[in-house]
Protein backbone atom coordinates (compact mmCIF):
# COMPACT_ATOMS: atom_id res chain seq x y z
CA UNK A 1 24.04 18.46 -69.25
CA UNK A 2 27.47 19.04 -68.86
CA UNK A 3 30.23 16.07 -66.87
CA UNK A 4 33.38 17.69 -65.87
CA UNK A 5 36.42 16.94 -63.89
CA UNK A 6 36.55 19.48 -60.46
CA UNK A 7 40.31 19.14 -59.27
CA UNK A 8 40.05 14.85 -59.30
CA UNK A 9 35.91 14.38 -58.62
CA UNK A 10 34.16 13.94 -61.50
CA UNK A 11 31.09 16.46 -61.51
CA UNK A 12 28.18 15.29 -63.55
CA UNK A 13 25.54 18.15 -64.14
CA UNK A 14 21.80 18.70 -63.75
CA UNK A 15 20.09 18.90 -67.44
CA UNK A 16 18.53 21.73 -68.27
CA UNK A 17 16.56 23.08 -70.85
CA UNK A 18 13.62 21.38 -73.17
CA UNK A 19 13.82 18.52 -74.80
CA UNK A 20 13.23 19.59 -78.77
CA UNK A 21 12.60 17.16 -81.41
CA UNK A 22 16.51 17.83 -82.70
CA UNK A 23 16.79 16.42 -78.93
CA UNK A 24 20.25 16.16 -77.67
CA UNK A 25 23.91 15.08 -78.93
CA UNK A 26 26.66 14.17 -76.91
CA UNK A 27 30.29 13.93 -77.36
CA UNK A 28 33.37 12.78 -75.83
CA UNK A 29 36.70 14.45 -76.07
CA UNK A 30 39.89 12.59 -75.12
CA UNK A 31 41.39 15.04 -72.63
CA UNK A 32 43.95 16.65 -72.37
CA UNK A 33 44.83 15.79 -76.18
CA UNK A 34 41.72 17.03 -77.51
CA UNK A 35 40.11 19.85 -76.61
CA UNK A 36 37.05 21.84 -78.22
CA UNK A 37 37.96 25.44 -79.86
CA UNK A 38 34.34 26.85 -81.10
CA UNK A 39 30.53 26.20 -80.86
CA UNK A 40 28.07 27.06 -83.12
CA UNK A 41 24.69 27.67 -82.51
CA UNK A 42 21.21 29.13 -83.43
CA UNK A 43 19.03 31.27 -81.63
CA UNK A 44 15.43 30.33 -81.57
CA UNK A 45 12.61 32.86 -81.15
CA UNK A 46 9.18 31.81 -79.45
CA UNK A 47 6.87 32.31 -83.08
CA UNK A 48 7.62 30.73 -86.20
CA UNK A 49 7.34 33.35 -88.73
CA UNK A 50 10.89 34.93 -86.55
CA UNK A 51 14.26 33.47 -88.18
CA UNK A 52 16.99 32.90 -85.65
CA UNK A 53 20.52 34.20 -84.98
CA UNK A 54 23.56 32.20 -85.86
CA UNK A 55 26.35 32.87 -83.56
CA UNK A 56 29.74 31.35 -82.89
CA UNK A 57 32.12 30.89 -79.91
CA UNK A 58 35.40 30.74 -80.29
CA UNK A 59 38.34 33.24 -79.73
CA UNK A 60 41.50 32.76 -82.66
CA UNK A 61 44.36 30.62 -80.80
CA UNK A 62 42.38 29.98 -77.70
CA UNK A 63 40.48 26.39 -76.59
CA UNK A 64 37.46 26.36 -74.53
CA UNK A 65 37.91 25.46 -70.92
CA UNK A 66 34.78 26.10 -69.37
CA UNK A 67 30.90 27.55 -69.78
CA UNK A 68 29.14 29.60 -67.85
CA UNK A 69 25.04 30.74 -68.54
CA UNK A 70 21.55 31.07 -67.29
CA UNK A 71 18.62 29.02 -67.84
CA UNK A 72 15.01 28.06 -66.90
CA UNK A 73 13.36 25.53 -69.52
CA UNK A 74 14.75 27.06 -72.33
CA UNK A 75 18.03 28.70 -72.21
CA UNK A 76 18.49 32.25 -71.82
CA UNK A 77 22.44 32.87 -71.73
CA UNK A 78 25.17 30.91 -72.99
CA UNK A 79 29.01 31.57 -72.98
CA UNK A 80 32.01 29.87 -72.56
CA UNK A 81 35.55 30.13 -70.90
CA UNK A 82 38.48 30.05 -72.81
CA UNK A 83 42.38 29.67 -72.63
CA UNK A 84 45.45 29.98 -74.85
CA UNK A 85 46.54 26.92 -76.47
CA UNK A 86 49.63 25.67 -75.09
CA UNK A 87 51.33 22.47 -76.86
């Protein structure tokens, strides 16, 4: 689930995806002098005996402003938005 700020509403998004037994973690960033710059993250496959994928996002001098993906119960797309950083 996802809370943003739309212009000066405060959006609070549905949750989606399945609950695992890693479950969920949340974090708060003081904005606008913090601001996220990568995520990490696994892919899963549906049988054991398949490994995952690591993959990363992040883009070299750039923070990330937004996400954008597709899902069901489990997620099928994930990306993210991203500006230059600006002091």
């Amino acid at each position: 689930m996802f809370e943003y700020i739309n212009g000066f509403q405060v959006v609070i998004g549905d949750e989606r995806g399945k609950m695992t037994l890693l479950g969920f973690e949340q974090f708060e960033i003081n904005y606008p002098s913090e601001y996220t710059i990568k995520y990490l993250g696994v892919t899963l496959r549906s049988l054991p005996c398949l490994a995952g994928t690591s993959f990363e996002l992040k883009e070299e001098g750039k923070k990330v402003v937004g996400f954008h993906g597709r899902a069901n119960e489990p997620l099928h797309q994930f990306g993210a938005y991203d500006l230059p950083i600006t002091n």
